[in-house]
Protein backbone atom coordinates (compact mmCIF):
# COMPACT_ATOMS: atom_id res chain seq x y z
CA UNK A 1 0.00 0.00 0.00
CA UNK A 2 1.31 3.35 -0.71
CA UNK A 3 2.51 5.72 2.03
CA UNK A 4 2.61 9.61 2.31
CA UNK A 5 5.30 10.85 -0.20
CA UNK A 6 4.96 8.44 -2.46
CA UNK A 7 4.14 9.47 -6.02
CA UNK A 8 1.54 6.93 -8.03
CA UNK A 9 1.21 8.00 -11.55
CA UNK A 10 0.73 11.17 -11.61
CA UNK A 11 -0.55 12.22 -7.90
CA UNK A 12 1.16 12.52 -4.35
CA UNK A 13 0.30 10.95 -1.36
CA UNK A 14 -0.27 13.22 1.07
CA UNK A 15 -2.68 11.70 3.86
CA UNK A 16 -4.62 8.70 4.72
CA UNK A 17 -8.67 9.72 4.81
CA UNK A 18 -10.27 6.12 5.69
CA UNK A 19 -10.03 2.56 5.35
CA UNK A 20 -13.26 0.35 4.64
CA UNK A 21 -13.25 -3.51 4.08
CA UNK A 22 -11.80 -4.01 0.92
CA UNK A 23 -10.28 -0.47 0.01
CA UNK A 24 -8.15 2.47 1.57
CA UNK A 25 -8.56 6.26 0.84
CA UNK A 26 -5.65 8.80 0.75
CA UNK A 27 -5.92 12.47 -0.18
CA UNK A 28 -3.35 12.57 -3.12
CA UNK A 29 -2.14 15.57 -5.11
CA UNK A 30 -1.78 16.25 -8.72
CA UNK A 31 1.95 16.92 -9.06
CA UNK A 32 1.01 19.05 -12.53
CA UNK A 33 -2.42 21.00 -11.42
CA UNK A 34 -1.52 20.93 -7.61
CA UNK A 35 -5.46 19.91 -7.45
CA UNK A 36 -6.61 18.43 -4.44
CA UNK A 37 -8.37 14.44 -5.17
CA UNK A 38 -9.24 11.70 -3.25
CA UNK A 39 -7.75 8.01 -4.75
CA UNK A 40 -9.68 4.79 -3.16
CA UNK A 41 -7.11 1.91 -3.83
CA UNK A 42 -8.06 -1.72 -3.82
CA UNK A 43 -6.71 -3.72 -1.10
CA UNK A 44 -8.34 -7.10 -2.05
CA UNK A 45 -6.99 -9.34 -5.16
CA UNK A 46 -10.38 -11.15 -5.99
CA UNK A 47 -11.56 -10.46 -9.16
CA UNK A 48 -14.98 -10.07 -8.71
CA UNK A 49 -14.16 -7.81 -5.82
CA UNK A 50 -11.86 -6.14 -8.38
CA UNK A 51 -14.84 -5.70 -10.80
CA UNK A 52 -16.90 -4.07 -8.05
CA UNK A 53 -14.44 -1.47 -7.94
CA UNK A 54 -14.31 -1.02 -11.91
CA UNK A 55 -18.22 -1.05 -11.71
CA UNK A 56 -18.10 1.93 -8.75
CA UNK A 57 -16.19 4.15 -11.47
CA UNK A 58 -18.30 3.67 -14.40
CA UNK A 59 -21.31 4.64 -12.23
CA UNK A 60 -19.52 7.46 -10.58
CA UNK A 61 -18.27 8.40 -14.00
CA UNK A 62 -21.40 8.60 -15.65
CA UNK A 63 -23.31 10.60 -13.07
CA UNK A 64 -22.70 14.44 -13.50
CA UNK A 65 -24.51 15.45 -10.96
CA UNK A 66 -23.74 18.30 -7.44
CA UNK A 67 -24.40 15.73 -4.80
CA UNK A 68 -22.63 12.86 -6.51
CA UNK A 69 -18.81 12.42 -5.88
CA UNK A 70 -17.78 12.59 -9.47
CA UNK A 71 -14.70 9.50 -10.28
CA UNK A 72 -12.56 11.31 -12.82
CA UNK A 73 -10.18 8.72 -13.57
CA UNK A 74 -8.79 5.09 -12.86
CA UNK A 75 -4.96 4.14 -12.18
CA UNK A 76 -2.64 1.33 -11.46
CA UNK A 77 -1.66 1.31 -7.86
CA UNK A 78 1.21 -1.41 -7.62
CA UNK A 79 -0.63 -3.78 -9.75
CA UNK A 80 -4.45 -2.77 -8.15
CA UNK A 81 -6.56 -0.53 -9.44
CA UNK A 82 -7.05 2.98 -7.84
CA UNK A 83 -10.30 5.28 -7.82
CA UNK A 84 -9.00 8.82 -8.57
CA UNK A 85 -12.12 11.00 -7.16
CA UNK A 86 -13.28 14.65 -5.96
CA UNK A 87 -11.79 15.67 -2.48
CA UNK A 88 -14.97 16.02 -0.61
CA UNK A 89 -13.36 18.26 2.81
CA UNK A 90 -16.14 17.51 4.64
CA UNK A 91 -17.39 15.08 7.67
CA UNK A 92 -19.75 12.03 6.80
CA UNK A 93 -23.49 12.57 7.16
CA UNK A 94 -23.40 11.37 10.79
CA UNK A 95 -20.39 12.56 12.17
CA UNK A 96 -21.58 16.29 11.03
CA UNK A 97 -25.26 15.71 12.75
CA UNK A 98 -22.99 14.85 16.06
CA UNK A 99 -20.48 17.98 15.40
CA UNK A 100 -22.47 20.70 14.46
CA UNK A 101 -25.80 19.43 16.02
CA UNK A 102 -27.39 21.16 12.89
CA UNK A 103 -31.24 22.60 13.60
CA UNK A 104 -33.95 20.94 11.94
CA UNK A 105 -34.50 23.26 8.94
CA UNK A 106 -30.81 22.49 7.62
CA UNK A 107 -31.16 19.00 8.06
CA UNK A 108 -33.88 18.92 5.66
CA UNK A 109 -31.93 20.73 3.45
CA UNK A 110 -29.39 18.45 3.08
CA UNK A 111 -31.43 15.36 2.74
CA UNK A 112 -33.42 17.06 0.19
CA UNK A 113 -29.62 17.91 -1.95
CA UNK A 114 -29.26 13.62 -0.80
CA UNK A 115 -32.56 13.22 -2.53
CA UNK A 116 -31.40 14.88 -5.91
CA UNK A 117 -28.54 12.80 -5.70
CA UNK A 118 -29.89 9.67 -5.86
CA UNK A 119 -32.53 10.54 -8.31
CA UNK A 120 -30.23 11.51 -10.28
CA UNK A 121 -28.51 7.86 -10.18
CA UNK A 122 -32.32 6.68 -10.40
CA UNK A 123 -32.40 8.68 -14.00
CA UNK A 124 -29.63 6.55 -15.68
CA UNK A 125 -30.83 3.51 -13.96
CA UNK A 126 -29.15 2.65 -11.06
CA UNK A 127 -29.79 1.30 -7.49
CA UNK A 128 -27.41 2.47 -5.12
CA UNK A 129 -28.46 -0.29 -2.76
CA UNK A 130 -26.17 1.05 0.02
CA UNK A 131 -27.23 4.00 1.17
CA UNK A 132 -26.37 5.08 4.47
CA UNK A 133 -24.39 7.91 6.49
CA UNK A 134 -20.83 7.08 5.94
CA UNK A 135 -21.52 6.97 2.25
CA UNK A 136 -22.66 11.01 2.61
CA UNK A 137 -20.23 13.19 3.04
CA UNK A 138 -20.75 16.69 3.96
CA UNK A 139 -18.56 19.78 2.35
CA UNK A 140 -18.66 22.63 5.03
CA UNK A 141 -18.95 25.49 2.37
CA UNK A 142 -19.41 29.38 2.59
CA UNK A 143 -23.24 28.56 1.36
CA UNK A 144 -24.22 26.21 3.84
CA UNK A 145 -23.42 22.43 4.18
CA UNK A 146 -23.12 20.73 0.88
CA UNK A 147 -23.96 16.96 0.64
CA UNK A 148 -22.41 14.56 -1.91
CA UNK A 149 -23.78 10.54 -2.49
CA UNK A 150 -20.06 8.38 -2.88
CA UNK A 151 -19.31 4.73 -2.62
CA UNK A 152 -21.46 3.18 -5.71
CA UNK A 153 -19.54 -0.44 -4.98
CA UNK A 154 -22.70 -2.08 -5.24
CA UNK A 155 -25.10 -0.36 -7.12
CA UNK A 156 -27.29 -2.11 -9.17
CA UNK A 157 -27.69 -1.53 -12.85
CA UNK A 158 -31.26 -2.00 -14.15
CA UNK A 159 -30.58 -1.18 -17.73
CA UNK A 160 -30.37 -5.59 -18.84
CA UNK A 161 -27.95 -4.49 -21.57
CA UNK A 162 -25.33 -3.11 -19.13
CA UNK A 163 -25.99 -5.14 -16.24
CA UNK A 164 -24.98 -8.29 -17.79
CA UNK A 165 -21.47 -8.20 -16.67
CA UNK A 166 -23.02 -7.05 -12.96
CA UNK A 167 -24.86 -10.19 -11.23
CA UNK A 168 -25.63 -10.19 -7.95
CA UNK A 169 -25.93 -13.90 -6.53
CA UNK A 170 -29.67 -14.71 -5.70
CA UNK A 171 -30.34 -15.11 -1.42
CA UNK A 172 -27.59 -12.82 -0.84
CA UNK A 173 -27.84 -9.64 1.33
CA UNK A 174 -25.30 -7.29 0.16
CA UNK A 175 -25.67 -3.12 2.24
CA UNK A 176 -25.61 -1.62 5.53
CA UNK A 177 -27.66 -4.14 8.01
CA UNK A 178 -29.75 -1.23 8.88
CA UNK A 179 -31.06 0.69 6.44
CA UNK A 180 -31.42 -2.46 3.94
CA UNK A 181 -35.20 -2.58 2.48
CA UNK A 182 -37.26 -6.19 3.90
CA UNK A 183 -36.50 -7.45 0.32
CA UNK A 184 -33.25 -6.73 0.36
CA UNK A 185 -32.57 -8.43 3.37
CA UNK A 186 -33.91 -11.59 1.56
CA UNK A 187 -32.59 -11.61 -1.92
CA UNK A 188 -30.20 -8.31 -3.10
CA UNK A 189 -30.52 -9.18 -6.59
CA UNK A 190 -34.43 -9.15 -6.32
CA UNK A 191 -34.37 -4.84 -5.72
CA UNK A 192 -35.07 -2.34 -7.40
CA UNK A 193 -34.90 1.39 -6.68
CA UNK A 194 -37.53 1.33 -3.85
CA UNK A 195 -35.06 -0.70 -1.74
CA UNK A 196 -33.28 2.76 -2.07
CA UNK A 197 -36.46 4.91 -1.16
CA UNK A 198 -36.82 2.74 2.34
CA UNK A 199 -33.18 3.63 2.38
CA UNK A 200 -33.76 7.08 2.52
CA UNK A 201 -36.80 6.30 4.74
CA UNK A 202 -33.97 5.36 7.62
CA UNK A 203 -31.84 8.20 6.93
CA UNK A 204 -34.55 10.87 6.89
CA UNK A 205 -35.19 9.09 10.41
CA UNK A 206 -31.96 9.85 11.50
CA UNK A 207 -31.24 13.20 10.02
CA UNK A 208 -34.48 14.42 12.46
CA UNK A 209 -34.04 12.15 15.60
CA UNK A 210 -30.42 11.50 15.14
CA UNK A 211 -31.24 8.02 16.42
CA UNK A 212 -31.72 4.86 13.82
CA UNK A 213 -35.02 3.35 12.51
CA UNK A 214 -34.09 0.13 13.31
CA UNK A 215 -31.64 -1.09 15.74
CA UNK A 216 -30.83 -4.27 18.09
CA UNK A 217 -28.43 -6.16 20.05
CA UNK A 218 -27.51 -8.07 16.98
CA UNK A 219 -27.83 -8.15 13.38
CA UNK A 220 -31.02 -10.75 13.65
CA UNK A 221 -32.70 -8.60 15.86
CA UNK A 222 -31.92 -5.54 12.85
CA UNK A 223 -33.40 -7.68 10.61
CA UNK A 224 -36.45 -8.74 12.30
CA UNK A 225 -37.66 -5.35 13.08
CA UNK A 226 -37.19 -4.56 9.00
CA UNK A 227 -39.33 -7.26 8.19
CA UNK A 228 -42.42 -5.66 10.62
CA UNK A 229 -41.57 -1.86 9.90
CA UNK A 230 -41.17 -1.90 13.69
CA UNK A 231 -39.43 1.62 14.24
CA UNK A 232 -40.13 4.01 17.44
CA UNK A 233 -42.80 6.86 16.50
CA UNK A 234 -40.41 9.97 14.94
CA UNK A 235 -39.86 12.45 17.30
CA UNK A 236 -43.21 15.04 18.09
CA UNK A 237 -43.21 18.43 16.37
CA UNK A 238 -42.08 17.68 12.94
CA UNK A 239 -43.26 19.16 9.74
CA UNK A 240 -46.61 16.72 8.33
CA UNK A 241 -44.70 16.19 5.52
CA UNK A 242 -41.76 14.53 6.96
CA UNK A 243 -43.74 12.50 9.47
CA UNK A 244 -45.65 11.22 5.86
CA UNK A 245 -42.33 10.90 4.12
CA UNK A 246 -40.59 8.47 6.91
CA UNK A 247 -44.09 6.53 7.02
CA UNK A 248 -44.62 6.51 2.96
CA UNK A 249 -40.55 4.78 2.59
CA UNK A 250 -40.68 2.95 5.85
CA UNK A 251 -43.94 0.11 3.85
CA UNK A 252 -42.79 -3.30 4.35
CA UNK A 253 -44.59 -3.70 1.03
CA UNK A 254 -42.62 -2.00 -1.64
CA UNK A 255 -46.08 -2.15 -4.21
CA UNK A 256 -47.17 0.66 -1.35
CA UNK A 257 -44.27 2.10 -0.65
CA UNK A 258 -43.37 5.95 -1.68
CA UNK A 259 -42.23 4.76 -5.25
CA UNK A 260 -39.81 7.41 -6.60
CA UNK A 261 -37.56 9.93 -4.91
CA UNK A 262 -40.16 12.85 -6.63
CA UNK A 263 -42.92 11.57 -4.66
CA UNK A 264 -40.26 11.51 -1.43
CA UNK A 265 -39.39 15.50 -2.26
CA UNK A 266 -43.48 16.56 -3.08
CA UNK A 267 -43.71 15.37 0.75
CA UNK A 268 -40.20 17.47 2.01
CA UNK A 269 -41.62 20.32 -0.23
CA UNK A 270 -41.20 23.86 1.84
CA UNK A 271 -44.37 25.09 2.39
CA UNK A 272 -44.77 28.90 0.69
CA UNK A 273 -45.66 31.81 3.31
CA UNK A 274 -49.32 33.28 2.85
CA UNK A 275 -49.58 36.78 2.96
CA UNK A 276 -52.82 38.70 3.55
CA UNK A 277 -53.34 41.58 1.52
CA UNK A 278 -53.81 44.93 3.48
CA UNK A 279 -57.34 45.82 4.96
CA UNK A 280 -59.28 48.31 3.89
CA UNK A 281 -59.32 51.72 5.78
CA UNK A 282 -61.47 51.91 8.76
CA UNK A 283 -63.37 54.58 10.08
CA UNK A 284 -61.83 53.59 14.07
CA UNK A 285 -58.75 53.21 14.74
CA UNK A 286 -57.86 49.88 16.26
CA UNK A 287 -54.45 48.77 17.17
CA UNK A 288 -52.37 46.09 14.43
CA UNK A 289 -52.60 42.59 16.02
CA UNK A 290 -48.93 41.36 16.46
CA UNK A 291 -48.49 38.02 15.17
CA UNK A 292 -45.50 35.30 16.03
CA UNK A 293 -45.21 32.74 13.46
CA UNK A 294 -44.43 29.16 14.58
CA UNK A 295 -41.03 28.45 16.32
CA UNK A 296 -38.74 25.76 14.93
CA UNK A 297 -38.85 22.67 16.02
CA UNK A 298 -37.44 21.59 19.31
CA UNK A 299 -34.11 20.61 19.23
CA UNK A 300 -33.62 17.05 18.35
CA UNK A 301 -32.21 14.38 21.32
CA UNK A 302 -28.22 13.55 21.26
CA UNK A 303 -26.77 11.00 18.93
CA UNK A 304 -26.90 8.54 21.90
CA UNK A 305 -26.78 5.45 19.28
CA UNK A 306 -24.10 7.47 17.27
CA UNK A 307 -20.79 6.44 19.75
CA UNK A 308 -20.61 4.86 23.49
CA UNK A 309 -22.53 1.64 22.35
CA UNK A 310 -21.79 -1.47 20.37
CA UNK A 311 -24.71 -1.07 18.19
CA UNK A 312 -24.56 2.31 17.04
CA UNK A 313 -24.20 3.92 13.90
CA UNK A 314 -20.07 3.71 14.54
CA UNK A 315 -20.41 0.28 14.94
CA UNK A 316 -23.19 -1.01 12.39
CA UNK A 317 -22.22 1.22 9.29
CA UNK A 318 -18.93 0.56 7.51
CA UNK A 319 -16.42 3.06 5.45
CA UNK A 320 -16.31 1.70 2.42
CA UNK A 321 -17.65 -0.43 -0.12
CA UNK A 322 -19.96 -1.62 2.20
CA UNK A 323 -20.89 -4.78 4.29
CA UNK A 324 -21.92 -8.23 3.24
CA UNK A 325 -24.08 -9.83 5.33
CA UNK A 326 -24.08 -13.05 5.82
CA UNK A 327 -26.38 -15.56 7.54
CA UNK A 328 -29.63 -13.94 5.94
CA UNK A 329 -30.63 -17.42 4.41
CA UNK A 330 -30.86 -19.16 8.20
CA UNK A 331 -32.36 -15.98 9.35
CA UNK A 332 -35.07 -16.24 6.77
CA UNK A 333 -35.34 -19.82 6.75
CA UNK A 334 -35.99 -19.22 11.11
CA UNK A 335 -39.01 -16.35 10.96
CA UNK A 336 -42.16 -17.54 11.53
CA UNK A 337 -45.07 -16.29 10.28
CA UNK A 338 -46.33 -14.06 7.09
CA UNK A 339 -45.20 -10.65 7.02
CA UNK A 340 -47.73 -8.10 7.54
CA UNK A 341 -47.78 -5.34 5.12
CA UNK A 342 -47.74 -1.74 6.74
CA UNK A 343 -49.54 0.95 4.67
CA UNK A 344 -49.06 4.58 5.50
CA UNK A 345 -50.75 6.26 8.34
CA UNK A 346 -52.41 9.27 8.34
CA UNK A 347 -50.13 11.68 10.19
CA UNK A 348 -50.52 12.43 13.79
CA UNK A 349 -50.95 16.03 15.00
CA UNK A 350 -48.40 17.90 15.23
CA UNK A 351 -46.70 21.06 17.33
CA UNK A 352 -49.46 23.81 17.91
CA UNK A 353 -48.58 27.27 16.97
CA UNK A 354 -48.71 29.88 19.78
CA UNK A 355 -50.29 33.48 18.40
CA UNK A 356 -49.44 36.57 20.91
CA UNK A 357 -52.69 38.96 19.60
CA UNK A 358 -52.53 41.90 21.49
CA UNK A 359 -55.12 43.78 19.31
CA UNK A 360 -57.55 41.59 20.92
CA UNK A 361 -59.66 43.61 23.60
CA UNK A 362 -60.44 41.51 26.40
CA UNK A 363 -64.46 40.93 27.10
CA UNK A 364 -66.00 43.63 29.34
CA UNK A 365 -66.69 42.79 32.68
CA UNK A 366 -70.93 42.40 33.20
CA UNK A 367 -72.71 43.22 36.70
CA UNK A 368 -72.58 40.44 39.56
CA UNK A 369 -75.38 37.39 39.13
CA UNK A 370 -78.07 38.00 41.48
CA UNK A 371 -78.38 35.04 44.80
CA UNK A 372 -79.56 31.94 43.08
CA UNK A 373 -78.79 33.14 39.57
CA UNK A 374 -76.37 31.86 36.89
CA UNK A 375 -73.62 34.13 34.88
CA UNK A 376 -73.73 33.23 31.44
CA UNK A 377 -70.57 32.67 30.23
CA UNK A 378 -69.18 35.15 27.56
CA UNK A 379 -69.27 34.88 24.34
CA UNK A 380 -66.18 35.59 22.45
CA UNK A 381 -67.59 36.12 18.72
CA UNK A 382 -70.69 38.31 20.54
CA UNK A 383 -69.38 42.17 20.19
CA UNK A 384 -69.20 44.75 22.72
CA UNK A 385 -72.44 44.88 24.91
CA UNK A 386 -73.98 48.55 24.83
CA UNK A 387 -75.48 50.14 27.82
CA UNK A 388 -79.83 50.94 27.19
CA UNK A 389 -80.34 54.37 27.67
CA UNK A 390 -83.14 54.98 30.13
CA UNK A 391 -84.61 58.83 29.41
CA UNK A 392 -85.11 61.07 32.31
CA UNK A 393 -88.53 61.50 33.46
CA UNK A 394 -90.12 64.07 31.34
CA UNK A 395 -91.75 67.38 32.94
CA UNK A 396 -95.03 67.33 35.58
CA UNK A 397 -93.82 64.24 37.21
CA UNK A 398 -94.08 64.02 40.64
CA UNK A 399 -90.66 62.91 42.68
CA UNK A 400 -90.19 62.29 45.87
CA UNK A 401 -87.27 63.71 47.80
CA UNK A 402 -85.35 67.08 46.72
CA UNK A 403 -85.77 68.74 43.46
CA UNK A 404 -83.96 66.50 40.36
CA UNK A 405 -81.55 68.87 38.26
CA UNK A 406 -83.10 69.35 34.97
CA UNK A 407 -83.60 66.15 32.68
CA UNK A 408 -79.93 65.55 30.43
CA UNK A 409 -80.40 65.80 26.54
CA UNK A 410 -80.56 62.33 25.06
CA UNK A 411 -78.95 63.48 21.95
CA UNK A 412 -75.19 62.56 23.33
CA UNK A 413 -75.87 59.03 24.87
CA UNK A 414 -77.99 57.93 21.37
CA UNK A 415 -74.35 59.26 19.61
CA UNK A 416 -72.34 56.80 21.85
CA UNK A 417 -74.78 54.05 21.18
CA UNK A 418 -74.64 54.41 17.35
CA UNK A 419 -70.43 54.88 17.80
CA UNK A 420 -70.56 51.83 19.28
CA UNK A 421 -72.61 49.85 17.05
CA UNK A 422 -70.45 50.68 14.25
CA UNK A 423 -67.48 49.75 16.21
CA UNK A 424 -68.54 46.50 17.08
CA UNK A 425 -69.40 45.92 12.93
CA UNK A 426 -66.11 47.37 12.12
CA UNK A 427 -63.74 45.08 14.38
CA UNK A 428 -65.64 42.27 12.67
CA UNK A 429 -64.67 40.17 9.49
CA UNK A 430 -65.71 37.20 7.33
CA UNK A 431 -64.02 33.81 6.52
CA UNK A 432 -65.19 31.80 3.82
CA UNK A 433 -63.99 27.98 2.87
CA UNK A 434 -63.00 26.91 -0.59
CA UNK A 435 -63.06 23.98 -1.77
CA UNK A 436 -64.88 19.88 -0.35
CA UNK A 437 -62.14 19.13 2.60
CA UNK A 438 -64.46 19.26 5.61
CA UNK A 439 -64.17 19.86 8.98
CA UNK A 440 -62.26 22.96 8.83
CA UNK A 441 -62.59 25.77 11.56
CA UNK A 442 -61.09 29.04 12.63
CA UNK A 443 -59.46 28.96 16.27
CA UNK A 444 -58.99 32.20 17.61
CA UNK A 445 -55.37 32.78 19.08
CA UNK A 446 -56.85 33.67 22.67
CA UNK A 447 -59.76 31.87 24.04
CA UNK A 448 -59.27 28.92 21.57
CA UNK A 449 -63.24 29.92 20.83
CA UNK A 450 -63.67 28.31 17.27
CA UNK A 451 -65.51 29.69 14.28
CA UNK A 452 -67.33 27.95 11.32
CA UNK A 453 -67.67 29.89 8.17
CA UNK A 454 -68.99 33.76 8.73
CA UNK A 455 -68.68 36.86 10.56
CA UNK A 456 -65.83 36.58 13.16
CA UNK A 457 -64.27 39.36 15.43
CA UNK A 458 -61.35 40.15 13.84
CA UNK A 459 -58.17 38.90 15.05
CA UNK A 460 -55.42 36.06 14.99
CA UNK A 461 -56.51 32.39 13.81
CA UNK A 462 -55.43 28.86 13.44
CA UNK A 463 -56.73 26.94 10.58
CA UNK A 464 -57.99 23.28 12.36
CA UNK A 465 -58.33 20.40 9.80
CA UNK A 466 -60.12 18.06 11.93
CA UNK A 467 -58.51 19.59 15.12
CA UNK A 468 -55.14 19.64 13.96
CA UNK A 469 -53.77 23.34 13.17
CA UNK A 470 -52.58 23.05 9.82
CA UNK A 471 -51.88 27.31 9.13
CA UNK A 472 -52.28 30.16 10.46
CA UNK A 473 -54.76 33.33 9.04
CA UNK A 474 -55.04 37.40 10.15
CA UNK A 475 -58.50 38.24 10.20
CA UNK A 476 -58.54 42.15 9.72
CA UNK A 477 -61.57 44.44 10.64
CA UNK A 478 -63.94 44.59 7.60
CA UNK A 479 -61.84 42.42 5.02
CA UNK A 480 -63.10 38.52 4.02
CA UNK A 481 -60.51 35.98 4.16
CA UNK A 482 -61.01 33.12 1.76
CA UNK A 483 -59.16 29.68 2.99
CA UNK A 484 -58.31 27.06 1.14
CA UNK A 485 -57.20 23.61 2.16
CA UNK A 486 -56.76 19.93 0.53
CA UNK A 487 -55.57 16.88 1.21
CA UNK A 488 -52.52 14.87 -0.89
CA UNK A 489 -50.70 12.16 -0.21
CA UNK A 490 -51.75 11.96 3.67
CA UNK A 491 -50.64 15.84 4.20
CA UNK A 492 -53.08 18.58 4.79
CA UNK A 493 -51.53 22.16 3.29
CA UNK A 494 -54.02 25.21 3.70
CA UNK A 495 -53.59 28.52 2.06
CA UNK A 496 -55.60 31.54 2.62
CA UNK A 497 -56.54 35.17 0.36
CA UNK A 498 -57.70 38.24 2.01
CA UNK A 499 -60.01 40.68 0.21
């Protein structure tokens, strides 16, 4: 094996970067461009291992893509052939969630650049079939974390013409124990690329819990929970969408599993910010109500399965070409019982956004029940209660006592009444529903008093989709708000149109 100093063809060793089961990786560089590469050199003399490594190149070399470690040439390394690739300076997937304990809005970012990746491998044909951390790495750049899919060993070609020369043996498991799809556990020539979409099912997983899907004492155990989808509930205040996603890869039954990576980003999709347009002037002045949009979500628990146990992600996912597992065929030949096939959930409600409204008046106070009477409660939609005016008694009536003062002109109490009619019909607005999804309501932000369709006082809402806040609207004072909502692919998304 070569050492630092060494010169192979036409590159310098400088460093060793990693060592895997059947390879080694130095950072080498070019003694003529004084460019910076990365040179994967086989350590193993079996041909079909050596043919693995000729296949990872061809794969690599074909796909032109951002997130794909591009393989720009191949060279003789004392009489083994060498992978000369693009220096990714960057930690693997889960050695930068454990570093830089990321928040949840740029983990999603860099799964969705993982995404592109591999449907960009899916394009030309090919099946990674080893997706997991180590083979992400992550390039810390002045844009943001930049992810890049390496370590196409295995991969799978689907075209027939060009996969001739690329059999996989039939009852074989070939990947990383846990994130291998149920039927890849049983037969890794019998996958296609939805044994990569459960794949990204488990890393999603970890990206927002920084824990595994599916993990045991042993690699039976690892299997066993595959075959039943049995995985802990993801953690509580993620997006819909995700919760969906994780569920949609994570079918035992690939027929209903999410079936391309598309489908995968349509569920990660960011959700665009509604805007109400500006109400219409008002013949009161009433105070702005002051809205705070929902926080992120909380941050996500350590990498406790990442390092300090046997059964981690250190210890179950290997650097390199990847792991071949062995002992699948007694394992599968052991389970008992049929598999049950685990469809897609609808997704369970998630964080509830907290409005501050201070434009809200609170209700007036009303005079003390009389003994043995009941205070109604108040009604938050009802608007401002308005003192009767009672008209002095007119002239020639007796009255006992001391002379009255002369009788007050009703003219200025009938003013206030009619001021604050129109206030209470000026602090009020409409909502209106568009479209068939039912059970939709208004919550106001204070009081949690809910609304159907119609007048409402205006104010700060949630949008509840069968009692699950789904948005958020602004109500103003004599403007109709219009919301929208449907349902796709088990995620609600509401949108809303002030007029």
């Amino acid at each position: 094996m070569p050492n630092p100093g060494d010169i192979v063809d036409r590159y310098t060793i400088e460093a060793p970067l990693g060592s895997g089961g059947m390879a080694d990786v130095f950072r080498v560089r070019h003694t003529a461009t004084d460019g910076l590469h990365a040179l994967k050199v086989l350590r193993s003399g079996n041909p079909k291992v050596r043919e693995r490594l000729m296949q990872e190149a061809r794969v690599q070399a074909a796909l032109r893509h951002p997130n794909v470690v591009a393989v720009t040439d191949v060279i003789d390394v004392a009489g083994s052939p060498g992978l000369v690739m693009e220096y990714v300076d960057g930690p693997s997937l889960v050695e930068w969630l454990e570093q830089d304990r990321p928040p949840i809005s740029e983990r999603l970012a860099v799964f969705r650049a993982v995404l592109r990746g591999v449907r960009a491998a899916h394009d030309l044909g090919v099946v990674h079939r080893d997706l997991s951390p180590h083979n992400i790495l992550v390039q810390r750049t002045a844009d943001g974390p930049h992810p890049k899919v390496t370590d196409f060993g295995i991969a799978k070609v689907l075209d027939p013409e060009r996969a001739a020369a690329h059999k996989t043996r039939a009852g074989h498991p070939m990947g990383t124990p846990a994130f291998m799809a149920p039927e890849q556990v049983r037969d890794a020539s019998d996958v296609d690329q939805r044994a990569d979409i459960w794949a990204l099912g488990s890393l999603l997983y970890l990206v927002v819990s920084d824990r595994l899907a599916f993990d045991g004492e042993d690699i039976l155990q690892i299997f066993n929970k595959i075959d039943r989808a049995d995985y802990p509930e993801p953690p509580a205040g993620l997006p819909p969408g995700v919760v969906a996603a994780i569920r949609g890869c994570l079918t035992v039954d690939r027929e209903k599993r999410l079936q391309r990576c598309e489908d995968v980003a349509a569920l990660l999709a960011e959700p665009r910010a509604v805007t109400p347009r500006p109400p219409p002037p008002q013949r009161l002045s009433t105070p702005s109500p002051a809205v705070r949009g929902p926080s992120e979500a909380p941050p996500v628990a350590p990498l406790s399965a990442a390092k300090g146990s046997g059964r981690g992600p250190t210890a179950l996912l290997a650097l390199g070409a990847g792991v071949l597992v062995a002992g699948s065929g007694l394992w599968w030949g052991l389970r008992q019982g049929e598999q049950a096939p685990v469809a897609v959930e609808e997704q369970t409600p998630i964080e509830q956004v907290q409005v501050a409204d201070p434009g809200e008046a609170p209700p007036p106070s009303s005079p003390a029940p009389s003994a043995g009477s009941t205070a109604p409660a108040p009604d938050p939609a009802a608007p401002p209660p308005v003192i009767p005016h009672t008209p002095s008694p007119g002239p020639g009536t007796a009255k006992p006592g001391p002379t009255a003062p002369a009788p007050a002109d009703p003219t200025p109490a009938a003013a206030l009444q009619d001021a604050a009619t129109d206030a209470a019909a000026a602090a009020r607005g409409t909502w209106t529903l568009a479209g068939d999804l039912a059970g939709v309501q208004l919550e106001a932000a204070r009081g949690k008093a809910r609304f159907p369709p119609g007048p409402v006082p205006a104010g700060t809402y949630r949008v509840l989709v069968d009692g699950t806040s789904q948005a958020q609207v602004v109500v103003a004072a004599g403007a109709t708000v219009t919301v929208s909502c449907t349902r796709a692919n088990y995620v609600v998304t509401c949108s809303s149109e002030s007029r």
